[in-house]
N, C-alpha and C. Protein backbone atom coordinates (compact mmCIF):
# COMPACT_ATOMS: atom_id res chain seq x y z
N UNK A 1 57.86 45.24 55.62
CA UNK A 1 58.43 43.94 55.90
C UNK A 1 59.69 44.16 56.74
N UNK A 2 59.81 43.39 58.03
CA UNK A 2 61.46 43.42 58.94
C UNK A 2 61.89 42.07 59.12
N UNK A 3 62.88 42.24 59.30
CA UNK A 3 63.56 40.64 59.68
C UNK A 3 63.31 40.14 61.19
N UNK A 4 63.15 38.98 61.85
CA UNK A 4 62.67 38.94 62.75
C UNK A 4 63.83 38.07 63.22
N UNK A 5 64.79 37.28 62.14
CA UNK A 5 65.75 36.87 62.55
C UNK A 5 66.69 36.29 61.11
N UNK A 6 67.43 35.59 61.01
CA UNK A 6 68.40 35.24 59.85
C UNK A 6 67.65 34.24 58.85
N UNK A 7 66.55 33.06 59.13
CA UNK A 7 65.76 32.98 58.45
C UNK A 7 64.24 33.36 58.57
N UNK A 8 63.27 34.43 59.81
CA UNK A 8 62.16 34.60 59.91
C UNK A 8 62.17 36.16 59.58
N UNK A 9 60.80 36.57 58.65
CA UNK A 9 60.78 38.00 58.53
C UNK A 9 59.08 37.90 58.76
N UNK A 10 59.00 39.19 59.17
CA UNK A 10 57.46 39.60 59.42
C UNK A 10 56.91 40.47 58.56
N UNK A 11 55.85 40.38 58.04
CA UNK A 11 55.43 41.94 57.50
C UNK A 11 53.94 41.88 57.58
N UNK A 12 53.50 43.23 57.37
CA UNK A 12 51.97 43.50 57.72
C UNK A 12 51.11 44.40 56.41
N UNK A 13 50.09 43.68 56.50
CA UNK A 13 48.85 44.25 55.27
C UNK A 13 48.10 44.36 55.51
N UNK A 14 47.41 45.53 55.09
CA UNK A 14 45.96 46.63 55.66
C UNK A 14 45.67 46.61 54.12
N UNK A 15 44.46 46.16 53.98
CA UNK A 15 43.22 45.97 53.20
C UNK A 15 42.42 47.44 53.30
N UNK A 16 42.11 48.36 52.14
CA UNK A 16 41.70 49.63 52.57
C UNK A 16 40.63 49.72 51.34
N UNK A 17 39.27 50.01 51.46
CA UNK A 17 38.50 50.70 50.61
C UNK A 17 37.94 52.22 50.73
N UNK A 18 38.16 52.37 49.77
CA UNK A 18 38.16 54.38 49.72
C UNK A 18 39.01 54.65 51.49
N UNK A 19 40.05 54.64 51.65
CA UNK A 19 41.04 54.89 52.14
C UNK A 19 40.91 54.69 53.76
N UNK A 20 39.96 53.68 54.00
CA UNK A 20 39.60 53.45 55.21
C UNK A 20 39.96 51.66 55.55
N UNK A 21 40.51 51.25 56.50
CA UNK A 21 41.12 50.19 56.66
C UNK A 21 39.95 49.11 57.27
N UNK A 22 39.82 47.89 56.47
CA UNK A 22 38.70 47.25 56.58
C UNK A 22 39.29 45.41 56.76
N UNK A 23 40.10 45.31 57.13
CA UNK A 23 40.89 43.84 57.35
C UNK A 23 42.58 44.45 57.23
N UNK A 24 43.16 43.58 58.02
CA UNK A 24 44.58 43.24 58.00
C UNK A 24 45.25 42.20 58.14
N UNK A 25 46.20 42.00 57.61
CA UNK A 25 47.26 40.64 57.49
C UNK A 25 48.79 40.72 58.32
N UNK A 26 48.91 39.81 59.39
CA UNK A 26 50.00 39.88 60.15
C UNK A 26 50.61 38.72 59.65
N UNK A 27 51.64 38.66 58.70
CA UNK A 27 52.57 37.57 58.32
C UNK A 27 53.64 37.00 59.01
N UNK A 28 53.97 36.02 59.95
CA UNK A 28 55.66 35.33 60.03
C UNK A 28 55.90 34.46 58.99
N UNK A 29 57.04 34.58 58.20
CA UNK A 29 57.19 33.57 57.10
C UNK A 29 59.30 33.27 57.27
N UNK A 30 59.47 31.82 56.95
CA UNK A 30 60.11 31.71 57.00
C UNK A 30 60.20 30.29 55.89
N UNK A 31 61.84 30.48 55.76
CA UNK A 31 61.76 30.14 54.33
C UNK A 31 62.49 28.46 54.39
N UNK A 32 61.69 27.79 53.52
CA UNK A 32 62.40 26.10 54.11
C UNK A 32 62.93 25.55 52.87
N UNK A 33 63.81 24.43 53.02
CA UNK A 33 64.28 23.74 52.08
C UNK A 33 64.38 22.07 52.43
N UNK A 34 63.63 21.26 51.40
CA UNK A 34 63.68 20.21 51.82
C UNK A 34 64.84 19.14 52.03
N UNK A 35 64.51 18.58 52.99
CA UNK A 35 66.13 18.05 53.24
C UNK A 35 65.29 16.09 53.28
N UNK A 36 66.26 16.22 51.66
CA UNK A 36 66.14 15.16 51.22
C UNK A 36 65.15 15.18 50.23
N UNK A 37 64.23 14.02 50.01
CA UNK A 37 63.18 13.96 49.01
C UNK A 37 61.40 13.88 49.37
N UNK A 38 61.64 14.17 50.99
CA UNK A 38 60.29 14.31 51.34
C UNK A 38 60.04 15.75 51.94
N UNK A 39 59.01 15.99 51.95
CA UNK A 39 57.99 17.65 52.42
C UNK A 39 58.29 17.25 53.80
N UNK A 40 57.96 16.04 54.61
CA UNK A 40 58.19 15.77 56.06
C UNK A 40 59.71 15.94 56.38
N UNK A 41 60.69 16.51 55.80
CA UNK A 41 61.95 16.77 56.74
C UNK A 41 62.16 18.53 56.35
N UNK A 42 62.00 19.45 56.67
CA UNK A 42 62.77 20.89 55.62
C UNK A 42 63.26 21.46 57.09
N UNK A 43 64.35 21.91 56.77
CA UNK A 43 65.25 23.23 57.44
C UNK A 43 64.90 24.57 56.40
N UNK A 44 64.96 25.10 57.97
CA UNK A 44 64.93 26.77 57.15
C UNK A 44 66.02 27.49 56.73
N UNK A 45 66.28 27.86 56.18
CA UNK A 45 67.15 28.62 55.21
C UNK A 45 67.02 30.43 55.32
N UNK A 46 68.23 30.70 54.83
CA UNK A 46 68.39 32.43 54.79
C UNK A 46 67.91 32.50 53.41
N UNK A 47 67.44 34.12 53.14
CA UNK A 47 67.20 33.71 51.82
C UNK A 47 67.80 35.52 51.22
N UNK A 48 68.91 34.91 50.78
CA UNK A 48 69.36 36.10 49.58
C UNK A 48 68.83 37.04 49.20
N UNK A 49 69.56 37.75 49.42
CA UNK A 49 69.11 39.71 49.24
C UNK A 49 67.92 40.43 50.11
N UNK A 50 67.86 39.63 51.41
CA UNK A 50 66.56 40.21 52.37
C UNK A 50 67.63 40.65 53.38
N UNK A 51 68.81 40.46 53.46
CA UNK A 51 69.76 40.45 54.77
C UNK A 51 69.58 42.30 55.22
N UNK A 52 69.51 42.93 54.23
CA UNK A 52 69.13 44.65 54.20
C UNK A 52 68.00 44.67 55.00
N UNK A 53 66.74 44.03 54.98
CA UNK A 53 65.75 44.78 55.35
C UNK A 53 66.37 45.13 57.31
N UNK A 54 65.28 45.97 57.84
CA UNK A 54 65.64 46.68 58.78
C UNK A 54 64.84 45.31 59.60
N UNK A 55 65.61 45.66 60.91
CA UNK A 55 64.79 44.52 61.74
C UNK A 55 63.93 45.08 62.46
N UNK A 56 62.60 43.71 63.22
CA UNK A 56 61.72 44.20 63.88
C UNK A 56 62.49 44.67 65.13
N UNK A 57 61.55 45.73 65.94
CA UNK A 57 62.22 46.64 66.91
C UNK A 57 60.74 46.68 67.82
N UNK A 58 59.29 45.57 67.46
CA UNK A 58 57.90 45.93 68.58
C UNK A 58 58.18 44.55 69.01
N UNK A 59 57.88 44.41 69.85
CA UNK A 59 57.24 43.23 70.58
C UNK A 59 57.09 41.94 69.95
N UNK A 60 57.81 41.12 70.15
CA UNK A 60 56.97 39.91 69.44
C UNK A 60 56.13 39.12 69.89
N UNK A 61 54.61 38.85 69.21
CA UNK A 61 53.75 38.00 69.89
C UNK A 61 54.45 36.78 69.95
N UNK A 62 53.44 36.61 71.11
CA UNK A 62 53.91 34.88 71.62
C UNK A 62 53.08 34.07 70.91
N UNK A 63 53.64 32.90 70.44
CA UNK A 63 53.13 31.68 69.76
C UNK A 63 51.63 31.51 70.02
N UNK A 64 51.02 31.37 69.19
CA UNK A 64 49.70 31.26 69.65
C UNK A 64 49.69 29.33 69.19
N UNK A 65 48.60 28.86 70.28
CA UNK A 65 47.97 27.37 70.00
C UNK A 65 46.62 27.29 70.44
N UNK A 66 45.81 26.88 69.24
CA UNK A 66 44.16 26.37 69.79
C UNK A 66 44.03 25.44 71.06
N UNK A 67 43.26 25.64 71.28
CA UNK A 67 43.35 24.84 72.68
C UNK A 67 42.21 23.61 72.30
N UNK A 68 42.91 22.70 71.69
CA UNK A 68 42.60 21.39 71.53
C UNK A 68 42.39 20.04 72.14
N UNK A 69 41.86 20.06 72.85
CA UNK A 69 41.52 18.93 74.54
C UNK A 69 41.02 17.52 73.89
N UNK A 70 41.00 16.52 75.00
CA UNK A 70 40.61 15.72 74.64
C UNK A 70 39.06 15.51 74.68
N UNK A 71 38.08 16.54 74.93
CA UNK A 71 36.87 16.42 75.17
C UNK A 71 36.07 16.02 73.38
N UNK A 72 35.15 16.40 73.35
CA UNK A 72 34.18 16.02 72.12
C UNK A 72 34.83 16.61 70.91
N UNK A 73 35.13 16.17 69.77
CA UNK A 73 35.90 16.80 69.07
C UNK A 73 35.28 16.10 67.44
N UNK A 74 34.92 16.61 66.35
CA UNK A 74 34.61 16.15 65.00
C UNK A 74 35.95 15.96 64.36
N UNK A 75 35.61 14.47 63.88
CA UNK A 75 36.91 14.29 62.79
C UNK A 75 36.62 14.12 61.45
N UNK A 76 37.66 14.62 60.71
CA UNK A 76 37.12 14.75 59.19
C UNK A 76 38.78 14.12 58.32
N UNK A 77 38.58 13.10 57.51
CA UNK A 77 39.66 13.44 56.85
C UNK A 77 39.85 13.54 55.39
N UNK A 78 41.02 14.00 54.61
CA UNK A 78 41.32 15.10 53.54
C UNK A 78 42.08 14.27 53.22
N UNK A 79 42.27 13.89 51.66
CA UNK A 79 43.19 13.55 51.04
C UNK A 79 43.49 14.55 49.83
N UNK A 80 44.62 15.24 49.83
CA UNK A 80 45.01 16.36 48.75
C UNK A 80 44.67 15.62 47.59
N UNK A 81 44.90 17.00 47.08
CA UNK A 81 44.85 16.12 45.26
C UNK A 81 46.41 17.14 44.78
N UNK A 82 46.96 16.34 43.97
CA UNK A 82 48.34 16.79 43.41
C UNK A 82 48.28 18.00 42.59
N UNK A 83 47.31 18.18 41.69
CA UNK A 83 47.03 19.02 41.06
C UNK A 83 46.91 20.55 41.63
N UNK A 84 46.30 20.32 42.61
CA UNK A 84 45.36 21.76 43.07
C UNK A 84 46.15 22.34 44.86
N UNK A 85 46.71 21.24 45.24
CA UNK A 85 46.95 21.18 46.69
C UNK A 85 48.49 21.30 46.41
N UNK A 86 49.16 21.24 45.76
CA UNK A 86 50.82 20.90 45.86
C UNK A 86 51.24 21.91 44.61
N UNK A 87 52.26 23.12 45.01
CA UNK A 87 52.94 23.86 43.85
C UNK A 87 54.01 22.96 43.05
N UNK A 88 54.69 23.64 41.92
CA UNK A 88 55.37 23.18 41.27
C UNK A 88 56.92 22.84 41.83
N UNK A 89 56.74 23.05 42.91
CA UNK A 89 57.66 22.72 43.76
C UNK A 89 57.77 21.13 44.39
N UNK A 90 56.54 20.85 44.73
CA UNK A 90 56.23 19.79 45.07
C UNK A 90 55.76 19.90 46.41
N UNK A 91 55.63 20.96 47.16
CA UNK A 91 55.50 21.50 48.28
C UNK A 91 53.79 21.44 48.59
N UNK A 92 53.20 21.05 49.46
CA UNK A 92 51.83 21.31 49.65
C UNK A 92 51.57 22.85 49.83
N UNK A 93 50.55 23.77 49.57
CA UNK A 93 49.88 25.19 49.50
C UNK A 93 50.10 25.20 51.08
N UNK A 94 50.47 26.13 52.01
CA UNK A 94 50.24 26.27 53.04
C UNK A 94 48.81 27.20 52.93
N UNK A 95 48.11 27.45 52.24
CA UNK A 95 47.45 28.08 52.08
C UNK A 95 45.74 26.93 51.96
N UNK A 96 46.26 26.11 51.12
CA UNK A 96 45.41 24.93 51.31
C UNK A 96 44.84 23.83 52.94
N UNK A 97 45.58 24.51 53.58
CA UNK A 97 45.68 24.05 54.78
C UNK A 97 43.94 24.80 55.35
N UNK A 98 44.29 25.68 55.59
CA UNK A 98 42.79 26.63 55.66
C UNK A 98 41.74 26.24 54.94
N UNK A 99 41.74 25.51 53.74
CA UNK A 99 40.61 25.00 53.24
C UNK A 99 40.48 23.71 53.43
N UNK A 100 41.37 23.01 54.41
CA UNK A 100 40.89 21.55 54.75
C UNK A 100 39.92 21.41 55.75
N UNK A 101 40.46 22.92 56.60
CA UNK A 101 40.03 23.33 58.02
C UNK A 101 38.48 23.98 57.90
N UNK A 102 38.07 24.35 56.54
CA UNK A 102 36.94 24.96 56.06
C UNK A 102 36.08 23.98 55.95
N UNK A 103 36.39 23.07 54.68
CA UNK A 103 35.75 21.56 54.81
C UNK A 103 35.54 21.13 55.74
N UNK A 104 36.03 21.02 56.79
CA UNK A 104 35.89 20.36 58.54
C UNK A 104 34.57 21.02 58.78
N UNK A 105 34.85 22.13 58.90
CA UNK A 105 33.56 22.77 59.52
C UNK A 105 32.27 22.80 58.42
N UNK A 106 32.25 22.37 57.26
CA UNK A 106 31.35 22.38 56.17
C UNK A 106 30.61 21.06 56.80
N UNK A 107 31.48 20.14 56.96
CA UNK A 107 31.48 18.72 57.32
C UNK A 107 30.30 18.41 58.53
N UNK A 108 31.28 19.34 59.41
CA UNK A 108 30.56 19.25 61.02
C UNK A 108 29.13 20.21 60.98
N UNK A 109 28.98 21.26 59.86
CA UNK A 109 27.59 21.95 60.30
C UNK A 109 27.62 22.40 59.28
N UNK A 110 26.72 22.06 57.94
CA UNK A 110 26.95 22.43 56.57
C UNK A 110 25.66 24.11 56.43
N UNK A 111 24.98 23.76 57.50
CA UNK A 111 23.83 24.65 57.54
C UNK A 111 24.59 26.22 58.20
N UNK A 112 25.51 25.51 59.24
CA UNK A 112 26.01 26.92 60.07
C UNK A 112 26.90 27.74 59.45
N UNK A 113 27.72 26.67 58.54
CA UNK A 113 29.10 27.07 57.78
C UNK A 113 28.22 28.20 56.90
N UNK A 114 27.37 27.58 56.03
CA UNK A 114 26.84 28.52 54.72
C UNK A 114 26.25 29.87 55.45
N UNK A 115 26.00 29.92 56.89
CA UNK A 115 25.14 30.86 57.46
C UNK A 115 26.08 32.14 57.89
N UNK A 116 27.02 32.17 58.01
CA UNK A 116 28.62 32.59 58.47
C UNK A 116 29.46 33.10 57.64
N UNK A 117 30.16 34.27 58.11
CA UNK A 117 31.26 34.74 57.27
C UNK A 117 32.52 34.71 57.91
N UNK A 118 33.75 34.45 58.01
CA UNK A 118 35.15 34.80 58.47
C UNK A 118 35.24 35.95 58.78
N UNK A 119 35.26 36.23 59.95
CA UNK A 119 36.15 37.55 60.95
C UNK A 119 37.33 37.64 61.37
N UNK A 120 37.82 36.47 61.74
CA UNK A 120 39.17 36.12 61.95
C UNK A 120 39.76 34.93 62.16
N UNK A 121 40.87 34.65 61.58
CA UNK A 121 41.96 33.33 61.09
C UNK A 121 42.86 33.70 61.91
N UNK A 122 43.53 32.66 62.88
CA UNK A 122 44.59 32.48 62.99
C UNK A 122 45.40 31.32 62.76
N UNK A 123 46.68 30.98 62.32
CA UNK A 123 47.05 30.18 61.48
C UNK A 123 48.69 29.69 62.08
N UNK A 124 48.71 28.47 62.95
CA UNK A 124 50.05 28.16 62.84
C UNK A 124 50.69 26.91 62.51
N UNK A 125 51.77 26.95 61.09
CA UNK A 125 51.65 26.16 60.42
C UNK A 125 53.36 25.13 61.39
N UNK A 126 53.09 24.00 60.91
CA UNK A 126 54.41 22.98 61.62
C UNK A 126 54.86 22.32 61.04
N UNK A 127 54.22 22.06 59.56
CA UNK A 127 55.05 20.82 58.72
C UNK A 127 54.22 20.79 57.77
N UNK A 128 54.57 19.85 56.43
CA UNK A 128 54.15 19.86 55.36
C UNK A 128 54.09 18.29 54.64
N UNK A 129 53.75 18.00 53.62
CA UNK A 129 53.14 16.82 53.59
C UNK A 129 53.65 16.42 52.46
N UNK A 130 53.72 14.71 52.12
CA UNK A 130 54.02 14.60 50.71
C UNK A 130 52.27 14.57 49.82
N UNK A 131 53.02 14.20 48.56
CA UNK A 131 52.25 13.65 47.93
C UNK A 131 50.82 12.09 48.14
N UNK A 132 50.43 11.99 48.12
CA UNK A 132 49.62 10.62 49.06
C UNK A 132 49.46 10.79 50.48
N UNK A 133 49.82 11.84 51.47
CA UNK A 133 49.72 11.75 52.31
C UNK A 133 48.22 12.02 52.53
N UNK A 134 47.59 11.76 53.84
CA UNK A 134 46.58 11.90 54.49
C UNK A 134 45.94 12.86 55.55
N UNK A 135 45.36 13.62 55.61
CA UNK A 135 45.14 14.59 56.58
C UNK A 135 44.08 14.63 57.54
N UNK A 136 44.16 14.19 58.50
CA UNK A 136 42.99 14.31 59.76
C UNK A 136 42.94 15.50 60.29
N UNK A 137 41.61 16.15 60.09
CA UNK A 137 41.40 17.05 60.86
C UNK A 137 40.38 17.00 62.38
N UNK A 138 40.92 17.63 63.06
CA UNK A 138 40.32 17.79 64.39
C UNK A 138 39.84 19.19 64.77
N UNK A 139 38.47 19.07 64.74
CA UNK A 139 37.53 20.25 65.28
C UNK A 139 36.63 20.60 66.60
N UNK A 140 37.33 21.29 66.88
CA UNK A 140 36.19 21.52 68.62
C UNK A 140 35.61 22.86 68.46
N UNK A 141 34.18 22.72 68.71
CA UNK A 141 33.38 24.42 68.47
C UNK A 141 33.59 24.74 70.00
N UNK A 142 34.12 25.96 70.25
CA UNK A 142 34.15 26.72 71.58
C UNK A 142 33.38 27.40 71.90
N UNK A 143 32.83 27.86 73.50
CA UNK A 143 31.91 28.61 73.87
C UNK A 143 31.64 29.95 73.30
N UNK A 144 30.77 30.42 72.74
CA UNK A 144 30.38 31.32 71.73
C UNK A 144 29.32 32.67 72.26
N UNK A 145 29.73 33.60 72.27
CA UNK A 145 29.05 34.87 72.08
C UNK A 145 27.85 34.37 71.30
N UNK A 146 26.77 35.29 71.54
CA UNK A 146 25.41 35.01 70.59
C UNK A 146 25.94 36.09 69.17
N UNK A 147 26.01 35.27 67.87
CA UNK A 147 26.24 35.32 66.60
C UNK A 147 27.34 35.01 66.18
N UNK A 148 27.87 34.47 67.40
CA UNK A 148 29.70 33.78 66.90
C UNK A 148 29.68 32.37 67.22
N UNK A 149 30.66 31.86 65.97
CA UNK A 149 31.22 30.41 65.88
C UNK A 149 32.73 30.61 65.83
N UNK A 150 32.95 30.06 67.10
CA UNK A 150 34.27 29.98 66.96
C UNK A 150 34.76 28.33 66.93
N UNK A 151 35.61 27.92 66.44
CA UNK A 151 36.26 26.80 65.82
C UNK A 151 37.57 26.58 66.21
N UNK A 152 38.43 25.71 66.83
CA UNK A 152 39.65 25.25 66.82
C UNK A 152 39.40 23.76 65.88
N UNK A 153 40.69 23.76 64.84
CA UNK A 153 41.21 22.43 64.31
C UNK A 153 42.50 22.65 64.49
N UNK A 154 43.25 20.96 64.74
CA UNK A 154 44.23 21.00 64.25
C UNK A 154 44.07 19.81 63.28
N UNK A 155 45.23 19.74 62.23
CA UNK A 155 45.60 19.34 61.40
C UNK A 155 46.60 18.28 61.43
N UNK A 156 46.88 16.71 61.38
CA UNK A 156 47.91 16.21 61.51
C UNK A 156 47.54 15.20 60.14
N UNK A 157 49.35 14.30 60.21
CA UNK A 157 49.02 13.98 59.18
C UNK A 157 48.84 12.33 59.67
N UNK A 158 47.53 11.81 58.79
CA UNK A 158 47.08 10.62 59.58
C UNK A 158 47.95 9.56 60.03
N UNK A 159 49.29 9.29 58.42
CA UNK A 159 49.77 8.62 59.37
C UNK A 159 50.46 8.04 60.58
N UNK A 160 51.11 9.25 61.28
CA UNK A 160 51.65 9.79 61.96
C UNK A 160 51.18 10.05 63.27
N UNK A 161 50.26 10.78 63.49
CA UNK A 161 49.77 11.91 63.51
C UNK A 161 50.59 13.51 63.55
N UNK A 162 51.66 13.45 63.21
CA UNK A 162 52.06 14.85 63.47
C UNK A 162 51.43 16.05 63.34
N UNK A 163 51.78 16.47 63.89
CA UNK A 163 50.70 17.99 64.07
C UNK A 163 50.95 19.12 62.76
N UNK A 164 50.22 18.98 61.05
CA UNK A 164 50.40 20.49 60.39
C UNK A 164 50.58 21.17 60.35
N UNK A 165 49.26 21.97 61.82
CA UNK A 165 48.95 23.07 61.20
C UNK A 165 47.53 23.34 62.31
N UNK A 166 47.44 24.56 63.11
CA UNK A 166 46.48 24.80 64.07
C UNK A 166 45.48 25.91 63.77
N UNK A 167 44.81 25.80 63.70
CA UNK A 167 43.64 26.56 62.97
C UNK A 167 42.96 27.37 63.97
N UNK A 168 42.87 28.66 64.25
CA UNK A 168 41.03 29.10 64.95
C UNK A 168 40.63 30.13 64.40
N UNK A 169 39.25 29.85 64.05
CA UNK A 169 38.29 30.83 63.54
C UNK A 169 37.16 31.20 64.11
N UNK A 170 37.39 32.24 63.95
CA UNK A 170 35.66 33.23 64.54
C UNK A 170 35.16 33.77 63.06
N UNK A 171 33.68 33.34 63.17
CA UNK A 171 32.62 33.19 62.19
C UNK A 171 31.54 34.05 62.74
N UNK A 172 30.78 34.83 62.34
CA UNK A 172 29.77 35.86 62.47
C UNK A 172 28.86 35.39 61.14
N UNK A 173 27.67 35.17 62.08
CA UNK A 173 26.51 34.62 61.45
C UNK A 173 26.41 36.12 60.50
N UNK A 174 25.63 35.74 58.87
CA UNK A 174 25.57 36.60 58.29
C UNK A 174 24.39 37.34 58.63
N UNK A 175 24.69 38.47 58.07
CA UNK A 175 23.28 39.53 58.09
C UNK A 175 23.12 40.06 56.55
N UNK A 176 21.81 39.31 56.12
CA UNK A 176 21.48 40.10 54.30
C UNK A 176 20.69 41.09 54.30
């Protein structure tokens, strides 16, 4: 884990069976605090006792965004549930975000989704939601290699539309 700045740190995870590296995790996380009483306003914050770690010193990637057009696009929308979608914080799962974006595509091709496994997520998140809020998702399937589905959504929140959370996935048809 390095600091990438006073509130952003990066760190990276390699997934290994019998000592051979089989997936990895590239994290930016940065740490928010809500300002006021809704999920729709947070500033980021420093966060105590990380000020030590060593900083990043490679390259930083550039922002990635799905390329979301106005051409043919599936809409799906998500209403959280409090229970399962929101920590004890009151904060929506940024993690739940990816499974709205899953549902989308369950939605748009229930036959292709079940046929498919995840190869790769990329994930950039922009805001967070209250309680009752509403979530529209927007899905465009992109030109595809033969045995790949690739997927852009983004995520906004309906009433608004502000933008969540940008999704793209590449899916590899399974082999049993």
């Amino acid at each position: 884990m390095w600091r990438l700045s006073r509130t952003q740190l990066l760190s990276r995870h390699v997934l290994e069976i019998d000592g051979r590296a089989v997936g990895s995790v590239t994290l930016f996380s940065c740490f928010v605090l809500r300002d006021g009483h809704s999920n729709r306003r947070v500033s980021r914050v420093n966060v105590p006792g990380l000020d030590g770690l060593e900083a990043w010193s490679g390259t930083r990637p550039e922002p990635f965004t799905p390329i979301i057009d106005r051409g043919e696009a599936a809409r799906f929308i998500f209403t959280p549930c409090v229970g399962e979608d929101f920590n004890g914080a009151g904060f929506r799962y940024f993690s739940s975000y990816v499974s709205i974006a899953e549902r989308a595509a369950f939605a748009l091709d229930p036959a292709r989704t079940a046929a498919t496994h995840t190869l790769e997520r990329t994930v950039t998140y922009h805001g967070n939601m209250d309680v009752g809020d509403t979530a529209e998702v927007v899905t465009q399937v992109r030109p595809n290699a033969p045995g790949v589905w690739r997927l852009d959504a983004q995520l906004r929140r309906a009433m608004d539309g502000a933008v969540l959370a940008e999704i793209t996935t590449v899916k590899l048809l399974a082999t049993h």
